[in-house]
N, C-alpha and C. Protein backbone atom coordinates (compact mmCIF):
# COMPACT_ATOMS: atom_id res chain seq x y z
N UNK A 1 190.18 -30.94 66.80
CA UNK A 1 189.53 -31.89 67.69
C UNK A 1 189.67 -33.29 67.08
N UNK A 2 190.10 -34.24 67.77
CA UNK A 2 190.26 -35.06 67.24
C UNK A 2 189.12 -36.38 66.60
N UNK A 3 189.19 -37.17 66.30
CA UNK A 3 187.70 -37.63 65.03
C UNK A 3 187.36 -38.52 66.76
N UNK A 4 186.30 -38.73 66.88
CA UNK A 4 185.53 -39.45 68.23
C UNK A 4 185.12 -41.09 67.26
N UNK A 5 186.02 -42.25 68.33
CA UNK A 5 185.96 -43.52 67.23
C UNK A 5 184.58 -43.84 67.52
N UNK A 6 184.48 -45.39 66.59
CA UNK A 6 183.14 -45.75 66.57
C UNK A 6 183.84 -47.39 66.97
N UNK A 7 182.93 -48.41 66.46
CA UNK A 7 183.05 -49.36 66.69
C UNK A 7 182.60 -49.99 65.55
N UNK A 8 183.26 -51.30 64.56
CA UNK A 8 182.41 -51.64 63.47
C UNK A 8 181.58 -52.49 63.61
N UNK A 9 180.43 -52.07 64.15
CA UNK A 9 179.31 -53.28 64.59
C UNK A 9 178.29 -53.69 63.44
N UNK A 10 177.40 -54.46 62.31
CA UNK A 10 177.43 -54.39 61.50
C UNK A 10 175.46 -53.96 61.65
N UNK A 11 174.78 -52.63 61.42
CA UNK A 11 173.37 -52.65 62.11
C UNK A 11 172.71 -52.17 60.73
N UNK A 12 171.83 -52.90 60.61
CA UNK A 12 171.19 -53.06 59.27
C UNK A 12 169.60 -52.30 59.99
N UNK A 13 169.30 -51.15 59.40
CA UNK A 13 168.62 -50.15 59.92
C UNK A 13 167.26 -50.51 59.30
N UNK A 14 167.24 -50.63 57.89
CA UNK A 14 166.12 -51.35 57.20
C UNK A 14 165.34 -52.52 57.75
N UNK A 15 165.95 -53.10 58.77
CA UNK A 15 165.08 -54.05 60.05
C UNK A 15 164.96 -53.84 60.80
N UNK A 16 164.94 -52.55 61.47
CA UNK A 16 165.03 -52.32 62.94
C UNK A 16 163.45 -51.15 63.13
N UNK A 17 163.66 -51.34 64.63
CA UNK A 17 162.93 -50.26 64.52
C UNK A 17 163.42 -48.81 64.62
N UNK A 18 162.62 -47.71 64.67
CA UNK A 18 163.03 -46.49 64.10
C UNK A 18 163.85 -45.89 65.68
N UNK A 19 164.75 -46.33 66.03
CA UNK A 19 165.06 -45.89 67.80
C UNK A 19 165.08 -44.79 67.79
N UNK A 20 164.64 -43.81 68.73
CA UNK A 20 165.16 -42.51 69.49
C UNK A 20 165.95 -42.12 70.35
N UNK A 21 166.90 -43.35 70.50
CA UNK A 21 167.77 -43.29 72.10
C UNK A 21 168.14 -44.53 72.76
N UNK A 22 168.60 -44.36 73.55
CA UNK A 22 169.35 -45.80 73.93
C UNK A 22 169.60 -45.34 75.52
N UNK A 23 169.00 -46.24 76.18
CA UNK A 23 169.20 -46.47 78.01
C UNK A 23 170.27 -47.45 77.99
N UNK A 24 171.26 -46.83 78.49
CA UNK A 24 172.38 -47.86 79.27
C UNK A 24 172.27 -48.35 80.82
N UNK A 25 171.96 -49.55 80.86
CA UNK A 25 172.19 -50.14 82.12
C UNK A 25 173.90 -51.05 82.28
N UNK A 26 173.34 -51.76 83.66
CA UNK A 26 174.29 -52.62 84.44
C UNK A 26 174.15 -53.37 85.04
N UNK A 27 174.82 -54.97 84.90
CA UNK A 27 173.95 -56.15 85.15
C UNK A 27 174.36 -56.31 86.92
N UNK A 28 174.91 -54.91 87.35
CA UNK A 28 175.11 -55.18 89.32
C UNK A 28 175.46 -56.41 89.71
N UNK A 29 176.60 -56.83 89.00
CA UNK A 29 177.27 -57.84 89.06
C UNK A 29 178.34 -58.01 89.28
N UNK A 30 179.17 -58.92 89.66
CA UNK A 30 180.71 -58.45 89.15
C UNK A 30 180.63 -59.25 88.19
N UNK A 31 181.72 -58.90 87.15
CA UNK A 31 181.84 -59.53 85.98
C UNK A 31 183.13 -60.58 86.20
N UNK A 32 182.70 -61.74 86.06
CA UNK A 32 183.85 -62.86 85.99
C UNK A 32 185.00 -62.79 84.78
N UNK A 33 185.75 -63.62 84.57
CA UNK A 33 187.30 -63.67 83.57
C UNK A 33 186.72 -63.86 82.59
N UNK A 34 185.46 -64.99 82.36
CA UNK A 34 185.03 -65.93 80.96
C UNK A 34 183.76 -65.06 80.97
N UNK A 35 182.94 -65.51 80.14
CA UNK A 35 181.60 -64.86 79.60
C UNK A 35 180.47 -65.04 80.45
N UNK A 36 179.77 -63.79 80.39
CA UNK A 36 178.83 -63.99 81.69
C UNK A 36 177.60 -63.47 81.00
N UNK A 37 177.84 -63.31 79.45
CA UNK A 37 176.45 -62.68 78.98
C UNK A 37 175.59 -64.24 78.67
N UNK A 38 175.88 -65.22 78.66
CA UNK A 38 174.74 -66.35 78.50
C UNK A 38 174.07 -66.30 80.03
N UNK A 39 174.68 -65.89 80.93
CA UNK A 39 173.82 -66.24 82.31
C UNK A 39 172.87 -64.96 82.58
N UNK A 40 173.13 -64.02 82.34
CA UNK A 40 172.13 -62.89 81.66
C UNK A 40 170.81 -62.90 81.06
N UNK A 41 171.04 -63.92 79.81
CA UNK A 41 170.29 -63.91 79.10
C UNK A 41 169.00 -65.25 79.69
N UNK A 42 169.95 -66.46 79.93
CA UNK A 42 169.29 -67.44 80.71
C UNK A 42 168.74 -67.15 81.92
N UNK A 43 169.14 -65.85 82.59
CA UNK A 43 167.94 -65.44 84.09
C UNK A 43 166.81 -64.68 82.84
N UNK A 44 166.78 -63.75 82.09
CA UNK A 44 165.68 -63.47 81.78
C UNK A 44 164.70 -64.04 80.63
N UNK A 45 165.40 -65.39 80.17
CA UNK A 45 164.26 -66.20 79.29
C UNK A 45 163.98 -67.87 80.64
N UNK A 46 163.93 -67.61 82.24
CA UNK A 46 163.31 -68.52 82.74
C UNK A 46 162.33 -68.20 83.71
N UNK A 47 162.00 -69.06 84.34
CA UNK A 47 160.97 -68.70 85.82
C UNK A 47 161.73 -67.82 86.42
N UNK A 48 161.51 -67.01 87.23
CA UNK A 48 161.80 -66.45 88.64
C UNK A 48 160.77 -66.12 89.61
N UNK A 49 161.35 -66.32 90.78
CA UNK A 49 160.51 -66.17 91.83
C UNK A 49 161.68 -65.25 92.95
N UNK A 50 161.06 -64.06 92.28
CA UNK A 50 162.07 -63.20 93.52
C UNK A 50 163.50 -62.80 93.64
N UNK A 51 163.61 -63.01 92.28
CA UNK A 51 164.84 -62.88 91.31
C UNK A 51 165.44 -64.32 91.61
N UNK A 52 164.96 -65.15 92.12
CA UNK A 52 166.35 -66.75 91.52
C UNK A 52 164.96 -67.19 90.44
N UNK A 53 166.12 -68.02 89.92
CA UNK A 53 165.50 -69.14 89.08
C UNK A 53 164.77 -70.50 89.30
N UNK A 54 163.62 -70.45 88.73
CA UNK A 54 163.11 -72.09 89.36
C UNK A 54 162.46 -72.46 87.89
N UNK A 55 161.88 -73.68 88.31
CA UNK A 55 161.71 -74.40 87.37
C UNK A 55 160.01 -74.55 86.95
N UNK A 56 159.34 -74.40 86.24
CA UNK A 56 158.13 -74.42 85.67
C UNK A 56 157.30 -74.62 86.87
N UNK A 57 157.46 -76.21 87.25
CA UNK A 57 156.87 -76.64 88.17
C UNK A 57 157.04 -76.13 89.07
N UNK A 58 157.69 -75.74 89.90
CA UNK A 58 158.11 -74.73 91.10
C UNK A 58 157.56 -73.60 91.24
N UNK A 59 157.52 -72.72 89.87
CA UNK A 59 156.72 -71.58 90.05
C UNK A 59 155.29 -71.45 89.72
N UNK A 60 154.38 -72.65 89.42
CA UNK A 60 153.14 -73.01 89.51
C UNK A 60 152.50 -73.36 90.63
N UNK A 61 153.52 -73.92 91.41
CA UNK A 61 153.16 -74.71 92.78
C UNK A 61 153.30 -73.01 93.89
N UNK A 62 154.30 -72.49 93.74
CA UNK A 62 154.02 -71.20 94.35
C UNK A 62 153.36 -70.17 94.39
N UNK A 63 153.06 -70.00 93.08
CA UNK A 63 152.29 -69.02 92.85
C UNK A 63 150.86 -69.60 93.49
N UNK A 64 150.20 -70.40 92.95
CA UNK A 64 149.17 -70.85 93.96
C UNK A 64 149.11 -70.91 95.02
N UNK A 65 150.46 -71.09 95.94
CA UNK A 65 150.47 -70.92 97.78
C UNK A 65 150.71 -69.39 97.74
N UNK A 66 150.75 -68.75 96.77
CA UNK A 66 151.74 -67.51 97.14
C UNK A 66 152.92 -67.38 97.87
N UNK A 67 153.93 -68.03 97.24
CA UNK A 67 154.75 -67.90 98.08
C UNK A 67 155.85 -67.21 97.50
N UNK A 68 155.96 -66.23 97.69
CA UNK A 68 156.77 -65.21 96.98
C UNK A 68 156.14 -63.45 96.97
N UNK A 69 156.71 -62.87 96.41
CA UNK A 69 156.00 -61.48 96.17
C UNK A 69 156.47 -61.16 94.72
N UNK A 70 157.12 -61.38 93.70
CA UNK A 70 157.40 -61.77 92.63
C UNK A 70 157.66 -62.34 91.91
N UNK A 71 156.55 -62.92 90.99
CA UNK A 71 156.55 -63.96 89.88
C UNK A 71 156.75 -63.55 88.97
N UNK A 72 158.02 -63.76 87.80
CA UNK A 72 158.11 -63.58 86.50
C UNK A 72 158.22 -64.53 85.59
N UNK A 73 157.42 -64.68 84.65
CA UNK A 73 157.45 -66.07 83.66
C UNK A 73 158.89 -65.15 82.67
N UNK A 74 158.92 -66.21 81.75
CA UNK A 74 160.30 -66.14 81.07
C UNK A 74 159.85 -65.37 79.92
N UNK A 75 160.87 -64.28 79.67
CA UNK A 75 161.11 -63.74 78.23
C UNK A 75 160.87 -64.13 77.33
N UNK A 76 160.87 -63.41 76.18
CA UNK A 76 161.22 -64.17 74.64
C UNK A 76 161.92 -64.05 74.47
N UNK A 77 162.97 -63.06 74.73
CA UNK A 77 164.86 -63.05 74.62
C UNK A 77 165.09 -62.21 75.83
N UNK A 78 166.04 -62.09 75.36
CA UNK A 78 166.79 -61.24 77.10
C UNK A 78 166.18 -60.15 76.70
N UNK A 79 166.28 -59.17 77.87
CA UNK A 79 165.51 -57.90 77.66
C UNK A 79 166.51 -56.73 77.23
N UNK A 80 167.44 -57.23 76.67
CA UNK A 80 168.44 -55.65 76.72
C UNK A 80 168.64 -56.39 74.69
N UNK A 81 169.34 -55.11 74.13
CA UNK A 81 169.53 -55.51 72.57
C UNK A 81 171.38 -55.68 72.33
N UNK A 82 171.71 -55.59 73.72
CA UNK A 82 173.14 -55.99 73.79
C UNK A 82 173.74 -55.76 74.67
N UNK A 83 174.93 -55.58 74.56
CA UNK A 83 175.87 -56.26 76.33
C UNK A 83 177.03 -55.74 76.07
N UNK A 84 177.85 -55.40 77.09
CA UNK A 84 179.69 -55.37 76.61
C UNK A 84 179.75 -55.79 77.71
N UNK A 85 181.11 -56.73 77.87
CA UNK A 85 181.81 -57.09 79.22
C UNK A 85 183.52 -57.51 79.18
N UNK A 86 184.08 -57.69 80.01
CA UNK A 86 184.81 -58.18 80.05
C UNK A 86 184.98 -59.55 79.69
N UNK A 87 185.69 -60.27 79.10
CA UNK A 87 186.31 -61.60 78.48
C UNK A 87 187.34 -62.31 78.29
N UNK A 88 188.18 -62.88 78.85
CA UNK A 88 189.72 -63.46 78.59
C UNK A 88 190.58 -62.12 78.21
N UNK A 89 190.56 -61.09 79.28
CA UNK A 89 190.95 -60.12 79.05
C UNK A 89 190.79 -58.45 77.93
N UNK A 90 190.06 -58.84 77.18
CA UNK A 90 189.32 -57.38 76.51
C UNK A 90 187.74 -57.56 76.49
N UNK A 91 187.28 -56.40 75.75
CA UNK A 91 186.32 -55.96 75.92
C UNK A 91 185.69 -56.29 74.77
N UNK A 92 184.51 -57.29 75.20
CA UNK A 92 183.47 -57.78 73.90
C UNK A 92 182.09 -57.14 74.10
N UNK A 93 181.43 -57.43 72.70
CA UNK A 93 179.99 -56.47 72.48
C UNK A 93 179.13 -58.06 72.01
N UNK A 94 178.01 -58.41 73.02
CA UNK A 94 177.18 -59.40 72.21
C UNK A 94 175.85 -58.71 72.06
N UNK A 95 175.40 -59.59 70.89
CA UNK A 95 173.87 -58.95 70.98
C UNK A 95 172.70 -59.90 71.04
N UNK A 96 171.82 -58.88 71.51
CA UNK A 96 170.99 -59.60 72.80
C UNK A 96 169.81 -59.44 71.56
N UNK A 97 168.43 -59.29 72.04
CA UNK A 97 167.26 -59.01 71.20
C UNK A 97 167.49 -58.27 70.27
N UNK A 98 166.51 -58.86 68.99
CA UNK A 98 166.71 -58.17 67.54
C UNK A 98 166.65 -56.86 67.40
N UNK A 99 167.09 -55.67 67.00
CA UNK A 99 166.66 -54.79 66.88
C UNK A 99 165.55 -54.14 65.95
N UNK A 100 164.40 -55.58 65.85
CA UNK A 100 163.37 -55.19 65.01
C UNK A 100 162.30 -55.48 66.50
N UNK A 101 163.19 -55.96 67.61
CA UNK A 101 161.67 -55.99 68.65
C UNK A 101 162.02 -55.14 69.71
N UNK A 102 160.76 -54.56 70.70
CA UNK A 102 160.63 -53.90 71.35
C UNK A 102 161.68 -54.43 72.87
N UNK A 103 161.75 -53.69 73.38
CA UNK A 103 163.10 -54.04 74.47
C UNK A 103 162.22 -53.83 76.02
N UNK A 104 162.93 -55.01 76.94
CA UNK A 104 162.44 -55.23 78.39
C UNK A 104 163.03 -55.27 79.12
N UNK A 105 163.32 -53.41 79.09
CA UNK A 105 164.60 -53.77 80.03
C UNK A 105 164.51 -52.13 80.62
N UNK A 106 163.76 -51.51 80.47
CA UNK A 106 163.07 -50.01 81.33
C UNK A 106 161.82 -50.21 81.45
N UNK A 107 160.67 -51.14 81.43
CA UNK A 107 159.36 -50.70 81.76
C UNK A 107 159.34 -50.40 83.44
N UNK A 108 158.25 -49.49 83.44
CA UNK A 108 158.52 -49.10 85.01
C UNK A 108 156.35 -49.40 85.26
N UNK A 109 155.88 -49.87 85.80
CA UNK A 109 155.19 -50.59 86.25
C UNK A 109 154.11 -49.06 86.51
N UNK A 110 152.91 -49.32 85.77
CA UNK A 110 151.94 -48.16 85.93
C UNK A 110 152.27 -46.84 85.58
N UNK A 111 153.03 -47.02 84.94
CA UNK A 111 153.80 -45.47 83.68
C UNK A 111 153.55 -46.29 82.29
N UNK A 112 154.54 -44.93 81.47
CA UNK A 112 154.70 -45.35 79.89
C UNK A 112 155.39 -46.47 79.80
N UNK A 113 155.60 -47.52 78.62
CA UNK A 113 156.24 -48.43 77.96
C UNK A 113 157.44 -47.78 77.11
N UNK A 114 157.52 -46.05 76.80
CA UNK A 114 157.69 -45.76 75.78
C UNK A 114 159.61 -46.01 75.86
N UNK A 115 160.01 -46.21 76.73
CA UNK A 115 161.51 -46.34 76.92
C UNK A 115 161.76 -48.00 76.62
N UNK A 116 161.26 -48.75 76.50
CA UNK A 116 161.44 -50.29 76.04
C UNK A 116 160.57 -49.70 74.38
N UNK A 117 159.75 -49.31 74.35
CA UNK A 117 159.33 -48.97 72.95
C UNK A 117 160.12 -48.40 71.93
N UNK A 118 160.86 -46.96 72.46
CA UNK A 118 161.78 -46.25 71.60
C UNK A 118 163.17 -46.05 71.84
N UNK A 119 163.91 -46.80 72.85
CA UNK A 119 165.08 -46.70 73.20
C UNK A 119 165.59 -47.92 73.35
N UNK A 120 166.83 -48.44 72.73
CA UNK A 120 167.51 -49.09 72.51
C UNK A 120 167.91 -49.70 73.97
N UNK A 121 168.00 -50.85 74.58
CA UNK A 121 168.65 -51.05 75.75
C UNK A 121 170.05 -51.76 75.71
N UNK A 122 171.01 -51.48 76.33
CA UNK A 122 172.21 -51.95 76.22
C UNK A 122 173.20 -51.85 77.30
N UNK A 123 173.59 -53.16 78.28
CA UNK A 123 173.94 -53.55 79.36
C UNK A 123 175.52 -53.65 79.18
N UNK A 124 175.96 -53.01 80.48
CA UNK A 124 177.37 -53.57 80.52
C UNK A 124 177.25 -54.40 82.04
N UNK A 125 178.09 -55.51 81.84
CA UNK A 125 178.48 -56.27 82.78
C UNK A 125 179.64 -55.68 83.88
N UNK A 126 178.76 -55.66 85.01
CA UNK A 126 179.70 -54.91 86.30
C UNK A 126 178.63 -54.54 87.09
N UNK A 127 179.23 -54.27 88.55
CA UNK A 127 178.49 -53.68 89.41
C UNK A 127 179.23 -52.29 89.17
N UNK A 128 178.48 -50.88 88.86
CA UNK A 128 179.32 -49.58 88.91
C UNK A 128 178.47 -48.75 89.65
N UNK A 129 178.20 -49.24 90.91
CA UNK A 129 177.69 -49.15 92.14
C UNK A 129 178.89 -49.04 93.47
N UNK A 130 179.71 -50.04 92.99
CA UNK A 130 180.95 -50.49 93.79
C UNK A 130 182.35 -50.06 92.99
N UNK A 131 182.28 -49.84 91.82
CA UNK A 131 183.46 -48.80 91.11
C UNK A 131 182.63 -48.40 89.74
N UNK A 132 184.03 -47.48 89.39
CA UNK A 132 183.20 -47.00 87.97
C UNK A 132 183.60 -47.93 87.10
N UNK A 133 183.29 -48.23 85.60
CA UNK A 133 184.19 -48.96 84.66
C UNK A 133 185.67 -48.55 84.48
N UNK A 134 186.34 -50.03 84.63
CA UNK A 134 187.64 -49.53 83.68
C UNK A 134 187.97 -48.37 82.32
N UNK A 135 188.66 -47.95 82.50
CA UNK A 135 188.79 -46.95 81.34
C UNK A 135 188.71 -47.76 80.10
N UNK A 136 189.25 -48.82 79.67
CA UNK A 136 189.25 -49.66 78.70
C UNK A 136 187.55 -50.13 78.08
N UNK A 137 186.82 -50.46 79.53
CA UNK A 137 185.30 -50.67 78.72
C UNK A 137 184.33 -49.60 79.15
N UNK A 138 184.75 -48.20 79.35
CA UNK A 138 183.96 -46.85 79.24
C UNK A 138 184.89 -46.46 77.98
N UNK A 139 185.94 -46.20 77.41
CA UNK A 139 186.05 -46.34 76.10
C UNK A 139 185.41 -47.06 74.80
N UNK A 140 185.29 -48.63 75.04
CA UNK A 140 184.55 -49.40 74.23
C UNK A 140 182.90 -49.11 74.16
N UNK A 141 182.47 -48.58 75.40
CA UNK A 141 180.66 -48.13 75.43
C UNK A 141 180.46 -47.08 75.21
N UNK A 142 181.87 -46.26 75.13
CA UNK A 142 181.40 -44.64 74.22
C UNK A 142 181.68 -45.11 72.98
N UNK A 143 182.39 -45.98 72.59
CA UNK A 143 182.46 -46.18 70.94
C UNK A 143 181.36 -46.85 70.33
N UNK A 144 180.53 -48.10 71.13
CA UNK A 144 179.51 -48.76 70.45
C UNK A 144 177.99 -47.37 70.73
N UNK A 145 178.05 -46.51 71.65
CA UNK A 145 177.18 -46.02 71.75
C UNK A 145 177.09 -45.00 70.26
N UNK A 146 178.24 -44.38 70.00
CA UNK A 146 178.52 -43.62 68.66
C UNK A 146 177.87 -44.41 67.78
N UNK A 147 178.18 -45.72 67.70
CA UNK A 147 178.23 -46.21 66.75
C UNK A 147 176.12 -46.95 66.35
N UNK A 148 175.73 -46.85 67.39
CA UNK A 148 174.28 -46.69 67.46
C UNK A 148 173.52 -45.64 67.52
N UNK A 149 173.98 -44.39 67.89
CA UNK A 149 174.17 -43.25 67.81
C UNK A 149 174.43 -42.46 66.25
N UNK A 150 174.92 -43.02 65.54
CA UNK A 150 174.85 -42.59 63.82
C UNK A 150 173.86 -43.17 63.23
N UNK A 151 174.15 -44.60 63.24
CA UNK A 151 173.22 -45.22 62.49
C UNK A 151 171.73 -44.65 62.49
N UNK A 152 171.30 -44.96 63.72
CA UNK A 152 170.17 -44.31 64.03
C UNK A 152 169.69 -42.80 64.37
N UNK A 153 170.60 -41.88 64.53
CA UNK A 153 170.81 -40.39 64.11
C UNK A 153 169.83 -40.32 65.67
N UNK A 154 170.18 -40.39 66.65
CA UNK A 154 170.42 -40.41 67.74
C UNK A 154 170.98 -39.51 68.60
N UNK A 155 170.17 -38.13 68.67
CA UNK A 155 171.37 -37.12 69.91
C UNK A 155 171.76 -37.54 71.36
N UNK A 156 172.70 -37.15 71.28
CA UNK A 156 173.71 -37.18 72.61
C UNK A 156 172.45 -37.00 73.93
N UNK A 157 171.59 -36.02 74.26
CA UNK A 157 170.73 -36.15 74.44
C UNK A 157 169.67 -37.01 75.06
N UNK A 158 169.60 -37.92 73.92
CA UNK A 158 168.87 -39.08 74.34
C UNK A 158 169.12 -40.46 74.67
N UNK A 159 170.86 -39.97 75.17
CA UNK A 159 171.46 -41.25 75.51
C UNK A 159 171.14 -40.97 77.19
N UNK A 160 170.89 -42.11 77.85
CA UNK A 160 170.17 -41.81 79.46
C UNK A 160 170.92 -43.80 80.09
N UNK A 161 170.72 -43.18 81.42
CA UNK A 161 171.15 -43.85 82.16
C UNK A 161 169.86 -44.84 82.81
N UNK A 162 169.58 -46.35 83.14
CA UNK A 162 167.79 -46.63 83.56
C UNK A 162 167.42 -45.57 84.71
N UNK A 163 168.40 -45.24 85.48
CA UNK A 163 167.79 -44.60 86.68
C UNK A 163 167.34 -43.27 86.15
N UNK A 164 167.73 -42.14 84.72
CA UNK A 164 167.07 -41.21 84.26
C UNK A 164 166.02 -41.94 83.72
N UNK A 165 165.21 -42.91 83.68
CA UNK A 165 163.88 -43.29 82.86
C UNK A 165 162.84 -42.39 84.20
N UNK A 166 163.18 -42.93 85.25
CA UNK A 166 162.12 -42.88 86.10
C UNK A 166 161.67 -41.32 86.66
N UNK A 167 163.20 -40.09 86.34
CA UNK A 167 163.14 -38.86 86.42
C UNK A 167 161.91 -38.40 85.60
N UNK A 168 162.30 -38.92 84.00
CA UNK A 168 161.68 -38.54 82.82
C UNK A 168 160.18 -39.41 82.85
N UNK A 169 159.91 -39.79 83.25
CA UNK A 169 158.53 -40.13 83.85
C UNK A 169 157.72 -39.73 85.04
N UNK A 170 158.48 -38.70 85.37
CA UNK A 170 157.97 -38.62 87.04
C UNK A 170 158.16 -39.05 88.10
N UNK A 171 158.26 -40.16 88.13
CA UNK A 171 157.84 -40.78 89.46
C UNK A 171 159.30 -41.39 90.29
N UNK A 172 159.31 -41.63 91.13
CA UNK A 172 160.31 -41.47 92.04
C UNK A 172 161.52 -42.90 91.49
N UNK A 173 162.50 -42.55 92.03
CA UNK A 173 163.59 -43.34 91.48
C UNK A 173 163.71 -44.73 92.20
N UNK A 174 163.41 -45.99 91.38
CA UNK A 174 163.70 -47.42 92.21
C UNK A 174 164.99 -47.82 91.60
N UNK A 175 166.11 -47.76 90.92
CA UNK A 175 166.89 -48.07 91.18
C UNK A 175 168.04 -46.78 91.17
N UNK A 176 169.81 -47.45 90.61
CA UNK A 176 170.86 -46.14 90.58
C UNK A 176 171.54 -46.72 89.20
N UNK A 177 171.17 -47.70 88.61
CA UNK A 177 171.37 -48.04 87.32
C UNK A 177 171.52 -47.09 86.31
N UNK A 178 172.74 -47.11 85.60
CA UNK A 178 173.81 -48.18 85.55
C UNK A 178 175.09 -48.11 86.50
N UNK A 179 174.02 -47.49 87.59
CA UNK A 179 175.64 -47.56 89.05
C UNK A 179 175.68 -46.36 89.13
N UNK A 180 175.91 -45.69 90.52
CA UNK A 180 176.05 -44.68 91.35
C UNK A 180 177.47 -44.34 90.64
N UNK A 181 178.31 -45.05 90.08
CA UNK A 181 180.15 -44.89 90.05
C UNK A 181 179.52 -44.70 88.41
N UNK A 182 178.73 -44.31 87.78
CA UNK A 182 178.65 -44.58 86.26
C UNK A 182 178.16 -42.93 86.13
N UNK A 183 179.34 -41.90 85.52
CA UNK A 183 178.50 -40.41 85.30
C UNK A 183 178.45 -41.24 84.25
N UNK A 184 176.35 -40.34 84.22
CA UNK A 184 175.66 -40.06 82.54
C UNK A 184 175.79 -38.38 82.03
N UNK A 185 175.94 -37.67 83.03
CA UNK A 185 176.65 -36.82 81.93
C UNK A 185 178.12 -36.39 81.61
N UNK A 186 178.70 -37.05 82.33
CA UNK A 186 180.29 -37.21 81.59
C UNK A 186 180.26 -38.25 80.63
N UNK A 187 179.41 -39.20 80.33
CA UNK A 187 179.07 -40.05 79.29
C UNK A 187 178.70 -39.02 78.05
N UNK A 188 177.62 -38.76 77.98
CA UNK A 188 176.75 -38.07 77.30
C UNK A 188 178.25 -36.71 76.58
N UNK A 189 178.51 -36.00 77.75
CA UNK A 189 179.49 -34.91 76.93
C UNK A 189 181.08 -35.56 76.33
N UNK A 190 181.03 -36.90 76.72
CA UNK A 190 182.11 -37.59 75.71
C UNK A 190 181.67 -37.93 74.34
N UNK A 191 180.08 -37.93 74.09
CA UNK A 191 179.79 -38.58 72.77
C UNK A 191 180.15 -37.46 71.75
């Protein structure tokens, strides 16, 4: 059988917290030519009102008329602990929140926290709703997943897709993240 690669990402475990797993999402996007993980990160450290972006003042003045049905004040970092996407043609890995803080990027609203608490979050850029990934960056996210997957001694197992958070909690499914076109267990039996 042949050796299953990794990726040399450099994760210093002695700062992190102790993970049990890692939720892969998808930013239901299409992914542009140039880098699209700063606009990622800049929707979830600002205002929103209803998923766009506004500005301090804007979402003070609304929220008092109510005008909206969702108000979110801004992050402390993006909510995922990293990203892969496409870039001037290959496949890059950035990283998002430290892996010494808790992750905001599975809480599901009147359930557990425990999937932003003990599972690693980590986004690929694409809608895989509307196709699956290129073979080139479902290669690169089975290699960085290995490669978070050792460090942290991590079974195959407890690698999940966001839309398995809401199974494993019960309660009924609000999204198809990381994409209807994304198998998690043809993921999972590649690791």
């Amino acid at each position: 059988m042949p050796e299953k690669l990794k990726l040399n990402v450099p994760i210093d475990v002695s700062r992190s917290r102790p993970w049990k797993g890692i939720v892969w999402h998808h930013s239901a996007t299409a992914d542009g030519p140039g880098l699209n993980w700063a606009a990622i990160v800049r929707f979830h450290t600002s205002y929103r009102i209803d998923g766009q972006i506004v500005t301090a003042e804007e979402f003070e003045k609304r929220l008092k008329l109510n005008q909206g049905k969702s108000f979110l004040k801004p992050w402390k970092d993006v909510g995922y602990h990293g990203g892969t996407e496409w870039a001037n043609g290959q496949v890059v890995f950035h990283w998002g929140r430290p892996l010494s803080m808790i992750g905001a990027h599975a809480g599901v609203k009147g359930a557990s926290n425990q999937f932003n608490e003990q599972y690693l979050g980590l986004c690929a850029i694409g809608n895989f709703d509307i196709a699956p990934p290129k073979p080139e960056h479902w290669d690169f996210n089975l290699r960085l997943t290995r490669t978070f997957m050792e460090a942290f001694q991590i079974p195959a197992s407890h690698v999940i897709g966001h839309r398995e958070v809401f199974d494993k909690l019960g309660v009924p499914r609000q999204k198809s993240c990381p994409g209807s076109r994304w198998d998690m267990d043809l993921l999972r039996s590649e690791l």
